[in-house]
Protein backbone atom coordinates (compact mmCIF):
# COMPACT_ATOMS: atom_id res chain seq x y z
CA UNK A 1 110.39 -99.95 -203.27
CA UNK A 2 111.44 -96.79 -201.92
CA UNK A 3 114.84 -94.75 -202.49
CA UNK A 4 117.31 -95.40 -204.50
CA UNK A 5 118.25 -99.24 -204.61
CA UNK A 6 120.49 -101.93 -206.92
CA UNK A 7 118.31 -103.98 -208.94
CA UNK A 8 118.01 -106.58 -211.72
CA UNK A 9 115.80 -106.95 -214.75
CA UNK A 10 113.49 -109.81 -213.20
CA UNK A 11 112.53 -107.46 -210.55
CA UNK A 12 111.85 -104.70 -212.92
CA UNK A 13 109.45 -107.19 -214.82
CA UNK A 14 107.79 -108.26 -211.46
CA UNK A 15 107.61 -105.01 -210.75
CA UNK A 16 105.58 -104.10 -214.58
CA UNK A 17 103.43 -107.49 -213.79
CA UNK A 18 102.38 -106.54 -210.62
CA UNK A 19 101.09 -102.93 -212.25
CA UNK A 20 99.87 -104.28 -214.92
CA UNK A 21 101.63 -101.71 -217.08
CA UNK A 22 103.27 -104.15 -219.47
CA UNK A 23 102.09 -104.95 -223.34
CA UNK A 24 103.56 -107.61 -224.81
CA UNK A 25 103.04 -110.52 -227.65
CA UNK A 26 102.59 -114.09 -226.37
CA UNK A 27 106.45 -114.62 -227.08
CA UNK A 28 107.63 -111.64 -225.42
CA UNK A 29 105.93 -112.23 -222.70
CA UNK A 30 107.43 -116.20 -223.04
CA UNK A 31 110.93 -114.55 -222.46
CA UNK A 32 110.17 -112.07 -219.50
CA UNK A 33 108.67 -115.21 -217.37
CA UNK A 34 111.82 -117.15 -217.96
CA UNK A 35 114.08 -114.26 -217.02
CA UNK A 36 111.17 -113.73 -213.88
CA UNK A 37 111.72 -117.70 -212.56
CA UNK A 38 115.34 -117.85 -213.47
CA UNK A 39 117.85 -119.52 -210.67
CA UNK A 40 113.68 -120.06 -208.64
CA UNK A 41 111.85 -123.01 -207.04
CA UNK A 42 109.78 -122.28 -210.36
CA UNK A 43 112.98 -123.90 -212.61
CA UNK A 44 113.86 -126.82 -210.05
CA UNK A 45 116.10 -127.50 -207.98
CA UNK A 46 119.34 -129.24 -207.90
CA UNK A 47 121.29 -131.02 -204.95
CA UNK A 48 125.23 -131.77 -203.89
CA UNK A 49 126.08 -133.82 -201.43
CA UNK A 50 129.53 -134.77 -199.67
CA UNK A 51 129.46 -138.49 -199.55
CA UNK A 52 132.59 -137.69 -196.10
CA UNK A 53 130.41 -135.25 -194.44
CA UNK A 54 127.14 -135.52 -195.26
CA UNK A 55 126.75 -131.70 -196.05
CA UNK A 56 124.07 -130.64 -198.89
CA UNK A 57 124.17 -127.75 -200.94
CA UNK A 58 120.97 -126.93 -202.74
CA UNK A 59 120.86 -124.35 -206.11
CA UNK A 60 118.25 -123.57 -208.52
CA UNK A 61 118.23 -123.88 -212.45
CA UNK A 62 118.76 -121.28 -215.04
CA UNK A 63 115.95 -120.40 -217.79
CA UNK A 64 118.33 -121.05 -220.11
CA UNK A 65 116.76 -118.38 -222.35
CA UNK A 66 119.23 -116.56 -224.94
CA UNK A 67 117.75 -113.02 -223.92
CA UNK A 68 118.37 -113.72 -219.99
CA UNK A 69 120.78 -111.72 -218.78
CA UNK A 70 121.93 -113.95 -215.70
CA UNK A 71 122.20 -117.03 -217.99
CA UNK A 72 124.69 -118.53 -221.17
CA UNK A 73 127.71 -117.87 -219.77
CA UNK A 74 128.91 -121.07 -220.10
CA UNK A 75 127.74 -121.22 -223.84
CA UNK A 76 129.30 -117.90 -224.48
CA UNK A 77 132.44 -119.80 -223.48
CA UNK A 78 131.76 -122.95 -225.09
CA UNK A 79 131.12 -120.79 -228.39
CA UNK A 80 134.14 -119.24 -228.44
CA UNK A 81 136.43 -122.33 -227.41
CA UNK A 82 134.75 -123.68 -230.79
CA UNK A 83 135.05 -120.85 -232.86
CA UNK A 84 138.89 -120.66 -231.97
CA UNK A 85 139.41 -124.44 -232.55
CA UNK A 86 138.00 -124.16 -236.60
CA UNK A 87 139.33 -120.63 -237.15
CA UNK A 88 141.18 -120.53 -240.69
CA UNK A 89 144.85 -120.20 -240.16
CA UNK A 90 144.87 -116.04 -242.01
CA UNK A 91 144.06 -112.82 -240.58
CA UNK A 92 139.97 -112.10 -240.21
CA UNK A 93 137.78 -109.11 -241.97
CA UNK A 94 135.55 -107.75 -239.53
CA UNK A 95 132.53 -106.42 -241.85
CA UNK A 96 129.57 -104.80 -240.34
CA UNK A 97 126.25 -104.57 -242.13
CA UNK A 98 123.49 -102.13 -241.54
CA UNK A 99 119.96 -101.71 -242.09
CA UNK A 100 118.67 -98.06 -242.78
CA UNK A 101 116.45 -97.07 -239.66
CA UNK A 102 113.32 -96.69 -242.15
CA UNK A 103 113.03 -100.52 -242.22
CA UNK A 104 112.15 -100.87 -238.67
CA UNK A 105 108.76 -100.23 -238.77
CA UNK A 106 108.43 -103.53 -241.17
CA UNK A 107 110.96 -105.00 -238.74
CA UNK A 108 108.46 -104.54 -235.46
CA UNK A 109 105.85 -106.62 -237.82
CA UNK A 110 108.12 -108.69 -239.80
CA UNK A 111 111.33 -109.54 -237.90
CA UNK A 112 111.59 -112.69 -239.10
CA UNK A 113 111.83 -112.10 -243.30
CA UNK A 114 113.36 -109.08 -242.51
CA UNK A 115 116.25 -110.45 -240.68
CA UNK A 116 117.23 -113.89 -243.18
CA UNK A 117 116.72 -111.43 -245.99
CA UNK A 118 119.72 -109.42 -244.36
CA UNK A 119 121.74 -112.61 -243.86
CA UNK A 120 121.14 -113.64 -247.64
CA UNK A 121 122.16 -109.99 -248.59
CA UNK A 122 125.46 -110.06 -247.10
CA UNK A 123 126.67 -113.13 -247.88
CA UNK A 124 125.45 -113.09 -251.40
CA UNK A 125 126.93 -109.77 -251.27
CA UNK A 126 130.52 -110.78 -250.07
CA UNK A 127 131.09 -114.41 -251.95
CA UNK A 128 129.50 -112.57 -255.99
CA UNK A 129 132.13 -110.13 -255.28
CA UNK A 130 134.91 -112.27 -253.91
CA UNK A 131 134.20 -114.64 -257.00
CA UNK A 132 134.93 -111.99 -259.75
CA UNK A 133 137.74 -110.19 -257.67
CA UNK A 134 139.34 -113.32 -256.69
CA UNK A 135 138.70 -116.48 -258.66
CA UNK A 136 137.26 -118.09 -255.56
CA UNK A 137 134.74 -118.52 -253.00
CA UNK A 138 135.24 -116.27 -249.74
CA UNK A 139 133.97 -117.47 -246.29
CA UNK A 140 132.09 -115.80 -243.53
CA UNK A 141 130.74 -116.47 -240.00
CA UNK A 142 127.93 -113.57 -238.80
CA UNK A 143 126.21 -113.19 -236.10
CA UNK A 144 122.80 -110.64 -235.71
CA UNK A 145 123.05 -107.60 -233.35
CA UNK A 146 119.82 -105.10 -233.03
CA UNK A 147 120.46 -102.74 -230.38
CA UNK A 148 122.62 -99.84 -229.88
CA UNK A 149 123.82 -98.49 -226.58
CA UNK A 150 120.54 -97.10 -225.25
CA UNK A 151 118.12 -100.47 -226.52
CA UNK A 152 116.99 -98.73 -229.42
CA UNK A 153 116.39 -100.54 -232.56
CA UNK A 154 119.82 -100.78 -234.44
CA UNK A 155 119.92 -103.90 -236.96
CA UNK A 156 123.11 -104.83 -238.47
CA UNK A 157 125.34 -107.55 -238.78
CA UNK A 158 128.47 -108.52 -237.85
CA UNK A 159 130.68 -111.19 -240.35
CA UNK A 160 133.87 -112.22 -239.89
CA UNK A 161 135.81 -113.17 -243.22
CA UNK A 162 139.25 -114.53 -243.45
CA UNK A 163 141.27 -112.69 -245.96
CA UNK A 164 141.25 -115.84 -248.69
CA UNK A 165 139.01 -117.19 -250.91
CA UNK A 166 139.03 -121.05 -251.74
CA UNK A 167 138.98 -122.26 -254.90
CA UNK A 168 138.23 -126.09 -256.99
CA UNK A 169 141.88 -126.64 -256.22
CA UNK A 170 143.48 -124.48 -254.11
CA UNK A 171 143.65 -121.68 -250.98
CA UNK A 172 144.45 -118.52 -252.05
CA UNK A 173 145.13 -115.73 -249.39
CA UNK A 174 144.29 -111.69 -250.35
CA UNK A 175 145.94 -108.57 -248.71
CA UNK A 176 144.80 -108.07 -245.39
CA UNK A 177 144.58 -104.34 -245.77
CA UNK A 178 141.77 -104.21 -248.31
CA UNK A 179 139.39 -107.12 -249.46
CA UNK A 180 136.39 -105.19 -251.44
CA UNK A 181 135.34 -101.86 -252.43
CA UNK A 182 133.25 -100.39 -249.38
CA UNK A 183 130.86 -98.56 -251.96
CA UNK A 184 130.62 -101.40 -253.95
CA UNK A 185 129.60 -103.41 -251.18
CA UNK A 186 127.24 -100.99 -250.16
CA UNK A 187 125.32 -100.75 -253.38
CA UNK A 188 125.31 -104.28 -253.52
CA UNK A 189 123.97 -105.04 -250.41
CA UNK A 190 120.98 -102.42 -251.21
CA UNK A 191 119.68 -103.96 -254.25
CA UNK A 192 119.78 -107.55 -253.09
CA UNK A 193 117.82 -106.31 -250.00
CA UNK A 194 115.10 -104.29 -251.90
CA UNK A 195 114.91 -107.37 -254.42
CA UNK A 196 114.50 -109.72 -251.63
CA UNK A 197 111.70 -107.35 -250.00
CA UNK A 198 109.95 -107.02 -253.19
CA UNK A 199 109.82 -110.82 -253.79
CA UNK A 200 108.88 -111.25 -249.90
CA UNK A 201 105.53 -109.16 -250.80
CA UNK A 202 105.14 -111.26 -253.84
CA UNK A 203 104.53 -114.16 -251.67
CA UNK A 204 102.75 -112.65 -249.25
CA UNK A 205 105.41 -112.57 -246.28
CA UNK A 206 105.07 -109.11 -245.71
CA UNK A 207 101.56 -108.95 -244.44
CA UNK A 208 99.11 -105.70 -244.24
CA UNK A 209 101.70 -104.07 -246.61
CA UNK A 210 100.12 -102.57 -249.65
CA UNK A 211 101.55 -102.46 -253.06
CA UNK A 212 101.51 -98.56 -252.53
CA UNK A 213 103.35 -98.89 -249.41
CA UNK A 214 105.96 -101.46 -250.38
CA UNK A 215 106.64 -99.13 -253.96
CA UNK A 216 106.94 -96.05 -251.29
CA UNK A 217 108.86 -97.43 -249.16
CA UNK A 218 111.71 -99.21 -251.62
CA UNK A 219 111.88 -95.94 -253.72
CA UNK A 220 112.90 -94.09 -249.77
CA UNK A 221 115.52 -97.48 -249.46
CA UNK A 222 116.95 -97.56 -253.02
CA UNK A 223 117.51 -93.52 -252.62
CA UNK A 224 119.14 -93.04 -249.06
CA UNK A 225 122.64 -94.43 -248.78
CA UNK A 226 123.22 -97.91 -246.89
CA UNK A 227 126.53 -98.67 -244.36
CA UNK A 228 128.82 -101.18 -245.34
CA UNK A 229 131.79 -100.99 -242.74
CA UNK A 230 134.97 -102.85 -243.26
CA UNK A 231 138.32 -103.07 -241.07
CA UNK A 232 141.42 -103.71 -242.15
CA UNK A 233 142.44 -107.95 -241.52
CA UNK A 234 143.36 -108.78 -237.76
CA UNK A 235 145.74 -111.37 -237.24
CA UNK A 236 144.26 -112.35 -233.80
CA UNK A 237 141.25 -114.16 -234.46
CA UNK A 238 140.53 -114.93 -230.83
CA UNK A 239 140.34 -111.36 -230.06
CA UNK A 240 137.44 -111.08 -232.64
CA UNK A 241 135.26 -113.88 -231.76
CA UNK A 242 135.88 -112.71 -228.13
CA UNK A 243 134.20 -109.57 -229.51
CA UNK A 244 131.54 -111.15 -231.63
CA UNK A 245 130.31 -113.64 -228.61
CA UNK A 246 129.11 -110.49 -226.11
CA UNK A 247 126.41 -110.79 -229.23
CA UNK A 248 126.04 -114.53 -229.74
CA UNK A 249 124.14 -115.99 -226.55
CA UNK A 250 122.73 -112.75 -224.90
CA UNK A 251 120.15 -109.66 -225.28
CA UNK A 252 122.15 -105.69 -225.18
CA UNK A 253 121.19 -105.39 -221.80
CA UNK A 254 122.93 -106.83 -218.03
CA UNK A 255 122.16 -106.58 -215.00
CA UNK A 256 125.04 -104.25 -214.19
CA UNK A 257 123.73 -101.68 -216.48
CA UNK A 258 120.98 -101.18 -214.14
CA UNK A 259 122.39 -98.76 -211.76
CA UNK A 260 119.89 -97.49 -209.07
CA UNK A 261 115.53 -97.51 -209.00
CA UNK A 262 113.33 -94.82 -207.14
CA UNK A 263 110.35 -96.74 -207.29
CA UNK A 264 109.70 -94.68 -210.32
CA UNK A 265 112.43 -94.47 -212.61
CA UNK A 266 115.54 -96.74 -213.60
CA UNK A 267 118.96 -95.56 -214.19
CA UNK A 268 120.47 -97.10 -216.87
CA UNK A 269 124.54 -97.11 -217.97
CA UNK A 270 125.56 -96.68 -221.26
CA UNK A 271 128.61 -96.16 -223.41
CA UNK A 272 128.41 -92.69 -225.47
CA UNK A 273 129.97 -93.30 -228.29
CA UNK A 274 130.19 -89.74 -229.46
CA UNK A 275 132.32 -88.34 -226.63
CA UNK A 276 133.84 -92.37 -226.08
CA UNK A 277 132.65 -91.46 -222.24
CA UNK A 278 130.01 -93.41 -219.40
CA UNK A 279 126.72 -92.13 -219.29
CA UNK A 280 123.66 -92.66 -217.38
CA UNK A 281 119.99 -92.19 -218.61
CA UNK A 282 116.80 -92.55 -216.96
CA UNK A 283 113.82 -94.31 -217.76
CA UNK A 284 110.82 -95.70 -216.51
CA UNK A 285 110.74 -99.62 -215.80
CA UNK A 286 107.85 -99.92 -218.65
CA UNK A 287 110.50 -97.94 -221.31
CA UNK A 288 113.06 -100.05 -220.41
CA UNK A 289 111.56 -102.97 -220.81
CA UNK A 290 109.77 -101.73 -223.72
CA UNK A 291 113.06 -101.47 -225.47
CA UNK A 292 114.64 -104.74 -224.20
CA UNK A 293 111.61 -106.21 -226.42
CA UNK A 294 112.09 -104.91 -229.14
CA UNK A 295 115.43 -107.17 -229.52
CA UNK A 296 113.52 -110.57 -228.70
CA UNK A 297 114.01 -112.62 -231.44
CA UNK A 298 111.65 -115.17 -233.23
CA UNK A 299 111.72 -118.45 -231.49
CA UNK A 300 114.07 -121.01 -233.40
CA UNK A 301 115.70 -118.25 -235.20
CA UNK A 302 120.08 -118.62 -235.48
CA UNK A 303 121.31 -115.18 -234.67
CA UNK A 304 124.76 -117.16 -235.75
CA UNK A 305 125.11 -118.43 -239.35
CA UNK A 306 128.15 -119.94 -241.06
CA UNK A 307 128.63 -119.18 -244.97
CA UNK A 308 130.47 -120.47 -247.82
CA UNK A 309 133.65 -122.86 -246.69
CA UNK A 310 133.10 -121.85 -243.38
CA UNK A 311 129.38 -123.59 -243.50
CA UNK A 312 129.21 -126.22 -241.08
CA UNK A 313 128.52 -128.90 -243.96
CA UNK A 314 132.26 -128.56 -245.23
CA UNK A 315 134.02 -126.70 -242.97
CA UNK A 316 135.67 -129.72 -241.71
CA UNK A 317 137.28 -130.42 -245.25
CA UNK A 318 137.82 -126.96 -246.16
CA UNK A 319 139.90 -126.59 -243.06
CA UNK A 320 142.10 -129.58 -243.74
CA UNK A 321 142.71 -128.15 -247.34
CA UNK A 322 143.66 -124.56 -246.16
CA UNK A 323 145.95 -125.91 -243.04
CA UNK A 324 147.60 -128.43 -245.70
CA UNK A 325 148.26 -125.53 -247.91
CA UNK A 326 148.82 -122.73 -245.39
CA UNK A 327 151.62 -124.58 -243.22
CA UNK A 328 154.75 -123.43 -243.21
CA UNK A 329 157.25 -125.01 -245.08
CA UNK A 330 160.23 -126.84 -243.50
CA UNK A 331 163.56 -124.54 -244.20
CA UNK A 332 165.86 -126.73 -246.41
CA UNK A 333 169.17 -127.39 -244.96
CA UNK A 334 171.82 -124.90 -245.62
CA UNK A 335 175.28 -126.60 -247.66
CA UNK A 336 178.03 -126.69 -245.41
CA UNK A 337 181.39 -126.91 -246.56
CA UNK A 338 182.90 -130.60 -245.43
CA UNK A 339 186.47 -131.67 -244.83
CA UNK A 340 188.21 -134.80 -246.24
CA UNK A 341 186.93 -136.94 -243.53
CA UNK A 342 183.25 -135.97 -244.91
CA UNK A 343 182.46 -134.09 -241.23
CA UNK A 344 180.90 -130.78 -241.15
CA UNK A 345 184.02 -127.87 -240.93
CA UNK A 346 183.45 -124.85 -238.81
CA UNK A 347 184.47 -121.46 -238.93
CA UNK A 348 186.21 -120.36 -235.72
CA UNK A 349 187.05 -116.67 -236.67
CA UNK A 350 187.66 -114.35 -239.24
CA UNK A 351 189.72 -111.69 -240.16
């Protein structure tokens, strides 16, 4: 390739393979030959026909693959038409959890505990507290996101919570503008992840960790001060699932992030967040898709989990008791003052 030319991630990774200046685990690699032969001979090929005219039109299959970035559009969709149809009738929390940066060292080796130890954490974080706040259990759909702007490791997660709690017998709503304590949350979140981490090496999950290592690092976690972000209740719940799904069936990188290639070097887009402008950076094809790795996930793992009455096992009743009890009431009819005849009487002026 010479000057400066569009391309797309699967070239970049033919590109790496060719070289061979790639390193990657057997299930990285898994995901960077799917996103290679997606919409190829090497994934099939379909055929339409017009039965009038006899024309064909031939088109190859997607990979399929959650990380692709040409593929999952149509789940995205299908996801959010879902989402949308079993939303709870209230205004929606949007509450961000984040791991401190000094976990991703175990994270590169232990993605796997690491990340349903951070589901457990915030949900057992959210529904203890919305228990002995509220009287009742809270709900919460959250989905995984571990990259920032530029592909660097960045692991938090993103819940949605309707602002009410359901309880033995009824639906209870809370004010939208404040649900929990941030700093309670926070502290919370912190112990029931260094618990969780200390019972992981316990049974032997966290592997080629010492015991010297694991009391080092916990003493760094339980010291530094952990993110617990929390908006104020929006009453258009579309508008945040919209948001959440960019996360839910793709990888934090697209093919129209990849602005030009030299043969050498790949420009990449980005949103700075400090200056709230577009940026470019440049990177070698190897550093880019060293970072695009790094946010592979384990196969079979659900990036999207549904807590509490929101868990797919009841959500279907839970609804059906919060819509019951959150419809509006009919107005009763107003008394209208009648005439001898028992007809209503009107009012045609006054003075």
């Amino acid at each position: 390739m010479k000057g400066m030319e569009k391309v797309n991630l699967a070239q970049l990774v033919q590109h790496c393979q060719q070289n061979q200046t790639l390193c990657a685990s057997p299930r990285q690699w898994q995901v960077l030959h799917h996103i290679e032969d997606c919409r190829t001979e090497k994934m099939g090929t379909g055929q339409y026909e017009c039965h009038h005219c006899g024309y064909h039109w031939y088109w190859h299959h997607s990979c399929r693959d959650r990380h692709c970035p040409q593929c999952q559009t149509k789940a995205n969709e299908d996801w959010v038409r879902k989402q949308t149809e079993r939303s709870v009738p209230a205004p929606y929390f949007h509450i961000v959890f984040t791991l401190p940066h000094q976990l991703n060292e175990w994270i590169s080796q232990h993605d796997r505990v690491i990340y349903h130890a951070l589901f457990h954490s915030a949900w057992q974080t959210l529904n203890v507290l919305a228990i002995r706040k509220y009287h009742g259990r809270a709900g919460m759909t959250a989905v995984l996101h571990t990259w920032g702007q530029t592909l660097v490791r960045h692991v938090h997660l993103h819940a949605l919570v309707p602002a009410g709690v359901l309880g033995t017998q009824s639906w209870k709503r809370v004010n939208k503008s404040y649900f929990l304590p941030v700093k309670l949350m926070s502290n919370r979140f912190r112990g029931l992840m260094v618990s969780l981490l200390r019972e992981a090496h316990k049974q032997g999950e966290l592997e080629g960790v010492t015991q010297q290592q694991l009391t080092s690092k916990l003493n760094e976690l339980m010291s530094a001060p952990w993110v617990v972000y929390c908006k104020s209740a929006l009453e258009y719940q579309e508008t945040l699932i919209r948001y959440l799904a960019r996360y839910t069936h793709r990888i934090g990188l697209s093919n129209h992030r990849i602005q030009s290639w030299d043969g050498e070097h790949v420009r990449l887009s980005y949103k700075d967040y400090r200056t709230n402008t577009q940026s470019q950076m440049t990177l070698t094809p190897e550093e880019l898709l060293r970072r695009f790795l790094l946010h592979v996930l384990p196969k079979g793992f659900m990036r999207v989990r549904h807590y509490g009455y929101m868990s797919n096992a009841i959500r279907r009743k839970s609804l059906l008791k919060i819509r019951e009890q959150d419809a509006p009431r009919p107005e009763k009819d107003k008394k209208h003052p009648t005439g001898v005849s028992g007809n209503r009487m009107s009012l045609p002026c006054v003075r």
